[in-house]
PDB file of N, CA and C in Angstrom:
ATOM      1  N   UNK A   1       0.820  -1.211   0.000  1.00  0.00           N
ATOM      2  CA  UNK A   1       0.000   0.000   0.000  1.00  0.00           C
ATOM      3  C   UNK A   1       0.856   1.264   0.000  1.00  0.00           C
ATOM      4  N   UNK A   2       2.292   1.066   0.052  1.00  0.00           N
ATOM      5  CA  UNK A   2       3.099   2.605   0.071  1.00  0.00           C
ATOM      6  C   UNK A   2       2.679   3.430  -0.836  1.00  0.00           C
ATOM      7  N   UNK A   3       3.071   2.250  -2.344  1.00  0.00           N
ATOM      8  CA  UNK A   3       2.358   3.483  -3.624  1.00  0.00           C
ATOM      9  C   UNK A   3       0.966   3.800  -3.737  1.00  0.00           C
ATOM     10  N   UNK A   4       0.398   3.350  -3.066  1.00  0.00           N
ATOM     11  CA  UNK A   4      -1.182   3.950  -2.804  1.00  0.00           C
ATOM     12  C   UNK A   4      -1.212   4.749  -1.237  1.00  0.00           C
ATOM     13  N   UNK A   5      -0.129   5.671  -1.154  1.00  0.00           N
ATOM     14  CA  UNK A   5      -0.198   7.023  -0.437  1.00  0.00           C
ATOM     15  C   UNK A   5      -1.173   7.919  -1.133  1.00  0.00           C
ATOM     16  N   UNK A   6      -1.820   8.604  -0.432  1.00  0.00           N
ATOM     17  CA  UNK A   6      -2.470  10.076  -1.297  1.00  0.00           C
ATOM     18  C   UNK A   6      -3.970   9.300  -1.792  1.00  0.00           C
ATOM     19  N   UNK A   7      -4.081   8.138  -2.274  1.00  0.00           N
ATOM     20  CA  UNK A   7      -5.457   7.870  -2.771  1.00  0.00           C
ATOM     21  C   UNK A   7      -6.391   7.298  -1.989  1.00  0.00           C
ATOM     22  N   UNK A   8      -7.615   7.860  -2.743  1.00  0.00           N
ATOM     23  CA  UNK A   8      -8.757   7.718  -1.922  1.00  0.00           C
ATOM     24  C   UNK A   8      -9.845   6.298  -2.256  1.00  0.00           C
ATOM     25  N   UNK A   9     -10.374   5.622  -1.094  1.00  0.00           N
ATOM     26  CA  UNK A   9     -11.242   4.256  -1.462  1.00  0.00           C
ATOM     27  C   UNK A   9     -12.092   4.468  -0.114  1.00  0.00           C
ATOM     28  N   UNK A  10     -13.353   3.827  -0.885  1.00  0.00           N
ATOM     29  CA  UNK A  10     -14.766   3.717   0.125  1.00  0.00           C
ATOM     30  C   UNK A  10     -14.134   2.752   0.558  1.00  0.00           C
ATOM     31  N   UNK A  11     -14.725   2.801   2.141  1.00  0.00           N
ATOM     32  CA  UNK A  11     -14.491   1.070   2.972  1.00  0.00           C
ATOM     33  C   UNK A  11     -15.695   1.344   4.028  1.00  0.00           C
ATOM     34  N   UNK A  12     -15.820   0.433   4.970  1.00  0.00           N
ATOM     35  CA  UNK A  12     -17.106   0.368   5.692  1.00  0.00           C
ATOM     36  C   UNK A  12     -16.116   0.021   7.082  1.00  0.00           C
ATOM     37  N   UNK A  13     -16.382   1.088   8.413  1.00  0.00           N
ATOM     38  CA  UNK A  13     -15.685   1.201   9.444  1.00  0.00           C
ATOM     39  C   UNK A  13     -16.119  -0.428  10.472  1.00  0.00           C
ATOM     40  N   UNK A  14     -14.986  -1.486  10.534  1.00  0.00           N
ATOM     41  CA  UNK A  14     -14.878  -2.359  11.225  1.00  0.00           C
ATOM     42  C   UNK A  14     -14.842  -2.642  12.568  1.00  0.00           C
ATOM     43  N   UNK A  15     -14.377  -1.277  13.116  1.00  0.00           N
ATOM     44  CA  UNK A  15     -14.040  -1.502  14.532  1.00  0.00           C
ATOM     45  C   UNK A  15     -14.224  -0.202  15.074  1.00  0.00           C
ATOM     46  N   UNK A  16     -14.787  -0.028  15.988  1.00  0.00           N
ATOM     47  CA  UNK A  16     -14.183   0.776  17.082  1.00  0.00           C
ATOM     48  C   UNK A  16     -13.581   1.301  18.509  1.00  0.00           C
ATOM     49  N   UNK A  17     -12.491   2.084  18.756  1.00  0.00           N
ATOM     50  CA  UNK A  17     -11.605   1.896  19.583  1.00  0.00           C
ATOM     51  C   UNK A  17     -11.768   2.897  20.450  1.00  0.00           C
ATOM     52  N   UNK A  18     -11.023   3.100  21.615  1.00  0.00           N
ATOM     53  CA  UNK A  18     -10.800   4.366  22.481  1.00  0.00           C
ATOM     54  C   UNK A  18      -9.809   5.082  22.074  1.00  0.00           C
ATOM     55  N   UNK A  19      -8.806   4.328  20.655  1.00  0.00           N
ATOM     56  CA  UNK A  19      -7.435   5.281  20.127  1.00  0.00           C
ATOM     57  C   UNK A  19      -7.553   5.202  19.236  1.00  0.00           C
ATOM     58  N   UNK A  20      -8.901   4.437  18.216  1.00  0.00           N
ATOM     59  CA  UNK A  20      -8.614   4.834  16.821  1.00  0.00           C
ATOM     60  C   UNK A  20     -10.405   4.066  16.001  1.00  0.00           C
ATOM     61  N   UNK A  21     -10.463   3.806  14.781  1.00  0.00           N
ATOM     62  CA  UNK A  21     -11.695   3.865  13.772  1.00  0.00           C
ATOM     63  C   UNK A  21     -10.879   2.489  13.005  1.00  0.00           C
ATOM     64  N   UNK A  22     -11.459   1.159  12.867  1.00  0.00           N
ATOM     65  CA  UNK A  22     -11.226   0.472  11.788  1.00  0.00           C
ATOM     66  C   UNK A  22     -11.522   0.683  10.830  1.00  0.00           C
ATOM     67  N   UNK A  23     -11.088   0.811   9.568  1.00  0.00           N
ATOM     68  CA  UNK A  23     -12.012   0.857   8.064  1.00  0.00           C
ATOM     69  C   UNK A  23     -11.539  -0.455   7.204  1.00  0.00           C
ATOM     70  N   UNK A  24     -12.189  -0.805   6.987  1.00  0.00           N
ATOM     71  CA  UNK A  24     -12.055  -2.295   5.573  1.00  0.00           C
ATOM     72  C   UNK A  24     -12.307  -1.482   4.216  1.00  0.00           C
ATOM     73  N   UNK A  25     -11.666  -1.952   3.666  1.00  0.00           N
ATOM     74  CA  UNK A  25     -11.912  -1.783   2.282  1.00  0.00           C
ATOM     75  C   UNK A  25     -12.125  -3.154   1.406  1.00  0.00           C
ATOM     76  N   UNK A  26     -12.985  -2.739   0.450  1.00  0.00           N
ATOM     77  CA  UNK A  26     -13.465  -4.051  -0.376  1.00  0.00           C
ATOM     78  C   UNK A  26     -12.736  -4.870  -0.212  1.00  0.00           C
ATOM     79  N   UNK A  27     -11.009  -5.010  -0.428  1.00  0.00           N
ATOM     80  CA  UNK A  27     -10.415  -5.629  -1.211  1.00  0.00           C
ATOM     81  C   UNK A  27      -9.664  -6.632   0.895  1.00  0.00           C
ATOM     82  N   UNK A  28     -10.549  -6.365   1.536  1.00  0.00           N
ATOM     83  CA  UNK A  28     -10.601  -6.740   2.422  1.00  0.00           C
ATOM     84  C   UNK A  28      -9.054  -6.210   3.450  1.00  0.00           C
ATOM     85  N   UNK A  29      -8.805  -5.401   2.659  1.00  0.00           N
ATOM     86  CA  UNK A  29      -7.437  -4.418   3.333  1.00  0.00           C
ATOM     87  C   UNK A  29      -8.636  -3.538   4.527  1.00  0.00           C
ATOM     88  N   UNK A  30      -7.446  -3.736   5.479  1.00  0.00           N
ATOM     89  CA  UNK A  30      -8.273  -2.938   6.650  1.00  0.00           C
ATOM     90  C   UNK A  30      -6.634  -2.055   7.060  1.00  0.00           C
ATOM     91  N   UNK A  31      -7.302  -0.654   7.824  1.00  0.00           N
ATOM     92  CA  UNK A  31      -6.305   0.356   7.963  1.00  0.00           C
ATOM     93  C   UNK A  31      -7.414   0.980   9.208  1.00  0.00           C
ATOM     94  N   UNK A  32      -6.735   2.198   9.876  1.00  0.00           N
ATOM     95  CA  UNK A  32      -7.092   2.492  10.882  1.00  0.00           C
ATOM     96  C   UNK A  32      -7.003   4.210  10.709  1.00  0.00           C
ATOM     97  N   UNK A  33      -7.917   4.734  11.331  1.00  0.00           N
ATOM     98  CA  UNK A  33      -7.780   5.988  11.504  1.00  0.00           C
ATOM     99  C   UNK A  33      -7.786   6.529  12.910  1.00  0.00           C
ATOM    100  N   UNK A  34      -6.556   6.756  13.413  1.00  0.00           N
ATOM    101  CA  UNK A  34      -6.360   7.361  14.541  1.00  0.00           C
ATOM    102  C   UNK A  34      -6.706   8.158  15.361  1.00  0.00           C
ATOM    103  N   UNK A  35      -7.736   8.391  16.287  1.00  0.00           N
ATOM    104  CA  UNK A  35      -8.616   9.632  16.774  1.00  0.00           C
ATOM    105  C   UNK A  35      -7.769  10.820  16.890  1.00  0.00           C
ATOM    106  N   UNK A  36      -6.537  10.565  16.937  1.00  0.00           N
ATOM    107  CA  UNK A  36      -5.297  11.415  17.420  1.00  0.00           C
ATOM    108  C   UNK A  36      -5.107  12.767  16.096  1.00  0.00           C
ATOM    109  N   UNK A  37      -5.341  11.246  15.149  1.00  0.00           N
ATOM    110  CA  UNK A  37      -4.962  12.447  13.681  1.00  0.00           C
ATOM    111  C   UNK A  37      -6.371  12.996  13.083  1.00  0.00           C
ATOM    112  N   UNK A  38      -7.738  13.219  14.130  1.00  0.00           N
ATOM    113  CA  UNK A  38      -8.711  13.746  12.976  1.00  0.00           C
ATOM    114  C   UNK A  38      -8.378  15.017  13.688  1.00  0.00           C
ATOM    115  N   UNK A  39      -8.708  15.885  12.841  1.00  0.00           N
ATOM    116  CA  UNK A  39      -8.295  17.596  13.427  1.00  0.00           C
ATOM    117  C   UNK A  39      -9.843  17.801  13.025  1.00  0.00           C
ATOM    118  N   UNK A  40     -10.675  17.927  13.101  1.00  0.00           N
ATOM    119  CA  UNK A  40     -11.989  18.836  12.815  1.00  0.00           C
ATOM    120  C   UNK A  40     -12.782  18.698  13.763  1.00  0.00           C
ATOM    121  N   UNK A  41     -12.520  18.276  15.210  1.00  0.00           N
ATOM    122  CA  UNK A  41     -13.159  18.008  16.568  1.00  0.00           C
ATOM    123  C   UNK A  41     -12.288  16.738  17.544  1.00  0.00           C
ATOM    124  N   UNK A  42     -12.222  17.132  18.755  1.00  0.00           N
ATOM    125  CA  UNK A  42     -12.001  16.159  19.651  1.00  0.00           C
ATOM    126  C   UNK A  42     -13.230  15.058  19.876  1.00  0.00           C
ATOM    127  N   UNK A  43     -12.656  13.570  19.674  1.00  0.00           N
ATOM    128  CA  UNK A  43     -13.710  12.642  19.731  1.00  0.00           C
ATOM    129  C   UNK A  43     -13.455  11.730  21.085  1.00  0.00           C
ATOM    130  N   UNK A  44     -14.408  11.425  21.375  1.00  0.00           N
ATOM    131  CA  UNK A  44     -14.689  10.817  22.226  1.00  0.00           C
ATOM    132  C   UNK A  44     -15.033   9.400  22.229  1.00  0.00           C
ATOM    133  N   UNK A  45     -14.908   8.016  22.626  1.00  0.00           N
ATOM    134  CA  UNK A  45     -15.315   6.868  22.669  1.00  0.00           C
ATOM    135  C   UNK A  45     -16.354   6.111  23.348  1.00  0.00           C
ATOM    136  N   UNK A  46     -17.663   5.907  22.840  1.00  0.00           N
ATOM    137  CA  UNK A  46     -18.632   5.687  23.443  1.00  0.00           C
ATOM    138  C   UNK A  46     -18.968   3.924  22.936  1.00  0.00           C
ATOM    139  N   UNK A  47     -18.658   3.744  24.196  1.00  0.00           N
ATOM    140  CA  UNK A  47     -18.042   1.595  23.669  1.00  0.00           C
ATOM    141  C   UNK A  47     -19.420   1.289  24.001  1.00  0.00           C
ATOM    142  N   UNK A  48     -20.429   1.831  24.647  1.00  0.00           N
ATOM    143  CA  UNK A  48     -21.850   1.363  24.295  1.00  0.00           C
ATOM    144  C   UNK A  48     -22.363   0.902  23.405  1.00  0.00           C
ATOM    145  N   UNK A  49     -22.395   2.266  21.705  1.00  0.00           N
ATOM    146  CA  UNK A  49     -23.034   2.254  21.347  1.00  0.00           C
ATOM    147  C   UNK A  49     -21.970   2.030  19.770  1.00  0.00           C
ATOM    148  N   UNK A  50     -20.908   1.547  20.242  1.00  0.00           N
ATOM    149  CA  UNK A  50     -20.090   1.108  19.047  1.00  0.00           C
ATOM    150  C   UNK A  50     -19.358   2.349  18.166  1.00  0.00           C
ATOM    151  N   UNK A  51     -19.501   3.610  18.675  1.00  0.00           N
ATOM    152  CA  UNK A  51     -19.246   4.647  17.920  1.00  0.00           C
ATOM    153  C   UNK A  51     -18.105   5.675  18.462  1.00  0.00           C
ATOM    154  N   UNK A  52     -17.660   6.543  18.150  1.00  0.00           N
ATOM    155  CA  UNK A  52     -16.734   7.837  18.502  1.00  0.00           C
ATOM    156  C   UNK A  52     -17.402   8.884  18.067  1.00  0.00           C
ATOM    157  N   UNK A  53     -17.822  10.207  18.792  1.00  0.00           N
ATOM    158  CA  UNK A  53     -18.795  11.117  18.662  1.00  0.00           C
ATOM    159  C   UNK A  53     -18.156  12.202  19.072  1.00  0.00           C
ATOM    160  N   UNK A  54     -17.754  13.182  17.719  1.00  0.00           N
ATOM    161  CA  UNK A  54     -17.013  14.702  18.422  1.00  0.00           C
ATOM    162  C   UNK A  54     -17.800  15.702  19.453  1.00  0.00           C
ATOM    163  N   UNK A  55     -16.828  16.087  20.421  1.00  0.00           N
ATOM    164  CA  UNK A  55     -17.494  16.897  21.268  1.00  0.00           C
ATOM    165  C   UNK A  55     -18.047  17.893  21.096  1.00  0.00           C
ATOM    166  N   UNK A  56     -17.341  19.142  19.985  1.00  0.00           N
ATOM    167  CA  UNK A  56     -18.461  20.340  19.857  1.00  0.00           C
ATOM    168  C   UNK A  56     -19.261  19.957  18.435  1.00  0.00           C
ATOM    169  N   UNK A  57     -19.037  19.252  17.564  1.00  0.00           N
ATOM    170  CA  UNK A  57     -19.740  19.391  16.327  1.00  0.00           C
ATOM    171  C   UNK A  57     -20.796  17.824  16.670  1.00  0.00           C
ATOM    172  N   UNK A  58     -20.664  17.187  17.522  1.00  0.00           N
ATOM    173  CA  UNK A  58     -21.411  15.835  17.675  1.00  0.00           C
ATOM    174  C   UNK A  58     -21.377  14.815  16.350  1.00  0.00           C
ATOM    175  N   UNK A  59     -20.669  15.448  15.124  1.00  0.00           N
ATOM    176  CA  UNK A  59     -20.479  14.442  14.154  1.00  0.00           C
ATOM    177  C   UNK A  59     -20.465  12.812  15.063  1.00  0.00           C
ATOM    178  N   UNK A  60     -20.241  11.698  14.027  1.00  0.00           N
ATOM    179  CA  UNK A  60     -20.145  10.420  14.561  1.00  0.00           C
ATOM    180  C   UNK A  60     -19.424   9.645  13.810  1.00  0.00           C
ATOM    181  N   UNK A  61     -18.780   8.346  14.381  1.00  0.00           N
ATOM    182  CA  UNK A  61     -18.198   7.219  13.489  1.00  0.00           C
ATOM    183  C   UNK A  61     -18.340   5.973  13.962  1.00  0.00           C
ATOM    184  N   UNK A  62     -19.274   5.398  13.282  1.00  0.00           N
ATOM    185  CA  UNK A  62     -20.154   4.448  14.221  1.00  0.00           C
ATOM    186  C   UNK A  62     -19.686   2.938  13.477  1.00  0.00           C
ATOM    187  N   UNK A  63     -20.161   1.832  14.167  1.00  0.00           N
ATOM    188  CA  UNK A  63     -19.511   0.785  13.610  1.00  0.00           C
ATOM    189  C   UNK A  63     -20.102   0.238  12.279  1.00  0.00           C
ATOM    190  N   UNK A  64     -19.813  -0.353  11.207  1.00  0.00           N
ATOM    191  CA  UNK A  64     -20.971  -0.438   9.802  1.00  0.00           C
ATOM    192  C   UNK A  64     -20.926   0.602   9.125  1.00  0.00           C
ATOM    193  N   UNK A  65     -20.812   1.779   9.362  1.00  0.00           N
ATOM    194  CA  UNK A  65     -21.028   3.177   8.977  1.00  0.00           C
ATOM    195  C   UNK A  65     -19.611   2.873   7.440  1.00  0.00           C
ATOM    196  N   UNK A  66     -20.409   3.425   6.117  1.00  0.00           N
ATOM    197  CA  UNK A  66     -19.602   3.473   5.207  1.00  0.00           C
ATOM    198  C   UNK A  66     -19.111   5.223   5.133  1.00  0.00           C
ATOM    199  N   UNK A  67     -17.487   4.814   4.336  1.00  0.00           N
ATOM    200  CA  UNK A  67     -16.782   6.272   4.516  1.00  0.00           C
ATOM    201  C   UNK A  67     -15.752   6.360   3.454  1.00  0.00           C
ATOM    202  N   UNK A  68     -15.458   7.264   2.618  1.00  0.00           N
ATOM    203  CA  UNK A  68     -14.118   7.240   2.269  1.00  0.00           C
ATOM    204  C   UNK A  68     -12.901   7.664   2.558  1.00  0.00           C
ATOM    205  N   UNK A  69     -11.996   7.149   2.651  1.00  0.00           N
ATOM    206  CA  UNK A  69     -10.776   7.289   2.887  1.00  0.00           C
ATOM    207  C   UNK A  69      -9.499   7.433   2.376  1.00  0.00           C
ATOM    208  N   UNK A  70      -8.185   8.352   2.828  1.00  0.00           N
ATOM    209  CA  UNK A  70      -7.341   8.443   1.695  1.00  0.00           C
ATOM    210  C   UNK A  70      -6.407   7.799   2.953  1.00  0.00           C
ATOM    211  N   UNK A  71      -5.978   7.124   2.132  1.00  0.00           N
ATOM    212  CA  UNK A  71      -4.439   6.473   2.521  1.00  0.00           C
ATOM    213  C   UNK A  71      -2.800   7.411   2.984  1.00  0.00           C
ATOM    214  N   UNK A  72      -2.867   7.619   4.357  1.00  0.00           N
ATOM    215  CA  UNK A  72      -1.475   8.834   4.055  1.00  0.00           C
ATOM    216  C   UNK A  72      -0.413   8.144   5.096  1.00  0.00           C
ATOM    217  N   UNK A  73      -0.468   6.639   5.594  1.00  0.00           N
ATOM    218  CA  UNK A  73       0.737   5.953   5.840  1.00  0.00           C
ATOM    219  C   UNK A  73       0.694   4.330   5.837  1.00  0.00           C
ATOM    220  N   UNK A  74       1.902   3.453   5.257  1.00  0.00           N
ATOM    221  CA  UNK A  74       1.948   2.634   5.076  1.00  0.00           C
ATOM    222  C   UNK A  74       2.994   2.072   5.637  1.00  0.00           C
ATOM    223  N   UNK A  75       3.200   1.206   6.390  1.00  0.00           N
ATOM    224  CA  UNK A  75       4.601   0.407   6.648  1.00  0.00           C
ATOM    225  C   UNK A  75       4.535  -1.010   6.374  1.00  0.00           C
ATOM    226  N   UNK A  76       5.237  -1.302   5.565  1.00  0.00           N
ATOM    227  CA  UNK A  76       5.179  -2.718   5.365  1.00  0.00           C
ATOM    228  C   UNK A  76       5.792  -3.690   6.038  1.00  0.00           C
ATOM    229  N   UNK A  77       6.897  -3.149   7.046  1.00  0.00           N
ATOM    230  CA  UNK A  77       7.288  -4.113   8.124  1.00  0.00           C
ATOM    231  C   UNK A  77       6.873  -4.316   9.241  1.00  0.00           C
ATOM    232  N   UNK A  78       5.718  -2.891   9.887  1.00  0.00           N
ATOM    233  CA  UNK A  78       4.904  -3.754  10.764  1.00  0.00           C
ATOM    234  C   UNK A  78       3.560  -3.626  10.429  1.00  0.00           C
ATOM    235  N   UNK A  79       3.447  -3.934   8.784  1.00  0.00           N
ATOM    236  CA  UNK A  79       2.012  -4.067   8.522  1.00  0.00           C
ATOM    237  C   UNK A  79       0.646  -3.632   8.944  1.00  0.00           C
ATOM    238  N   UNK A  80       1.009  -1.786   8.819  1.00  0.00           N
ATOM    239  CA  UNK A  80       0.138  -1.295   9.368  1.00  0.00           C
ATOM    240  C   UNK A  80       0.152  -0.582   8.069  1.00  0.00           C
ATOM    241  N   UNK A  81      -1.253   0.158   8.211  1.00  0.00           N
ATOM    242  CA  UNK A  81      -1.740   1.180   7.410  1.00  0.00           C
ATOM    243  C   UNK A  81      -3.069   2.171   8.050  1.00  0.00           C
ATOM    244  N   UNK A  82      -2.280   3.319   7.757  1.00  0.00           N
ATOM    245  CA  UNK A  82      -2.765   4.644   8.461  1.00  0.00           C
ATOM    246  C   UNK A  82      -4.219   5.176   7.435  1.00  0.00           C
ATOM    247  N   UNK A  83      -5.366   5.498   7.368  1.00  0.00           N
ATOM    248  CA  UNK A  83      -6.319   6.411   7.260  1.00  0.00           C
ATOM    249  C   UNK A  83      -6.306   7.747   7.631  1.00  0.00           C
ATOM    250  N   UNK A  84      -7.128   8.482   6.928  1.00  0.00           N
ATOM    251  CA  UNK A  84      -8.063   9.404   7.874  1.00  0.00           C
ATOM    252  C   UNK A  84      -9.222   9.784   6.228  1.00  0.00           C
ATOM    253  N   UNK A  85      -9.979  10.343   6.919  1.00  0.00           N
ATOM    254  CA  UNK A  85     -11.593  10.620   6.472  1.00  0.00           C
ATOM    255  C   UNK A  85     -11.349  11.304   4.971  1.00  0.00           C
ATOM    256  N   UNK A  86     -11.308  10.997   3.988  1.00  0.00           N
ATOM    257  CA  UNK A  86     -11.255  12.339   2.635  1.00  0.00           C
ATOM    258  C   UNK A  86     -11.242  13.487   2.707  1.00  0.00           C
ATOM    259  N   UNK A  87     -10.354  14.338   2.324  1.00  0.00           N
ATOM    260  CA  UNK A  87     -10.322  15.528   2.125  1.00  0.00           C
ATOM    261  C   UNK A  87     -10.127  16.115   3.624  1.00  0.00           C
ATOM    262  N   UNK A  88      -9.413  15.551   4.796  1.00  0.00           N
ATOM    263  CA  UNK A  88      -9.153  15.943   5.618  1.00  0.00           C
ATOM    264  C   UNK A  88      -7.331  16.079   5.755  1.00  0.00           C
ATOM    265  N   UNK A  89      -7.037  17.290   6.528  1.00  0.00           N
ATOM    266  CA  UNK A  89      -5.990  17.530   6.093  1.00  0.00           C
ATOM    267  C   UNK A  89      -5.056  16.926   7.608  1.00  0.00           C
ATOM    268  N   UNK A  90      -3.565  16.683   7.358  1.00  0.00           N
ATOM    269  CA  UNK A  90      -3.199  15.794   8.489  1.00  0.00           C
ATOM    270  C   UNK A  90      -2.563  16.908   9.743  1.00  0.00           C
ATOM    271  N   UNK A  91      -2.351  16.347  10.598  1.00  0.00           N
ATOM    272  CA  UNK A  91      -1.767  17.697  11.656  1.00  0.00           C
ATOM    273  C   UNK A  91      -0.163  17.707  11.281  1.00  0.00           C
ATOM    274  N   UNK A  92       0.032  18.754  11.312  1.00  0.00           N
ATOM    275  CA  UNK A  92       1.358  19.379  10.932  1.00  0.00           C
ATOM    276  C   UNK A  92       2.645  18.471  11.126  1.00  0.00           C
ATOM    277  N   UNK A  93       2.202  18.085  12.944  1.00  0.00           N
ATOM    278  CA  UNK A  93       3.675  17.240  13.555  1.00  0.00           C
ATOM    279  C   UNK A  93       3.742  16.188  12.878  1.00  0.00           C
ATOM    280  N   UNK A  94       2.260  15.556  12.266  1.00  0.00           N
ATOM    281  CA  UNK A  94       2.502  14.127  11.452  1.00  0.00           C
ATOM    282  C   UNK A  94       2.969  14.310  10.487  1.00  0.00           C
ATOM    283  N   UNK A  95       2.879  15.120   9.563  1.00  0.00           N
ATOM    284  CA  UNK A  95       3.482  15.411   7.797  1.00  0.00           C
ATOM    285  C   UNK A  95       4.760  14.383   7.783  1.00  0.00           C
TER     286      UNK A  95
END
């Protein structure tokens, strides 16, 4: 997935965490989006109801919930791969 930095794919959110958002993608690639790296509200983890819910805008990211996503890290030696939401921009210290 390195050379698929920068591009964007629908996936349907798998999991949710107190540190981060599963997303699957069709091709059954799953990647994670870090609560750490969304900048457009502080979220919160509500393990009730399967979801993460920002504090001032109440947006949501609930489990099932379809989304697209752009790909902006890949490591292939510890087989991780980073998300965040389309057209969202990353925080500075991560660049």
């Amino acid at each position: 997935m390195q050379s698929k930095i920068g591009e964007c794919y629908e996936g349907v959110i798998s999991g949710v965490t107190s540190w981060g958002i599963y997303v699957e993608l069709p091709n059954t690639i799953e990647g994670m989006i870090r609560l750490a790296d969304l900048t457009d509200d502080v979220y919160e983890y509500d393990a009730a109801n399967y979801r993460v819910v920002g504090t001032y805008s109440a947006k949501e990211y609930r489990l099932g919930q379809k989304m697209r996503v752009q790909v902006v890290r890949a490591d292939k030696n510890l087989r991780t791969i980073d998300f965040l939401p389309e057209n969202m921009e990353m925080r500075e210290e991560d660049e």
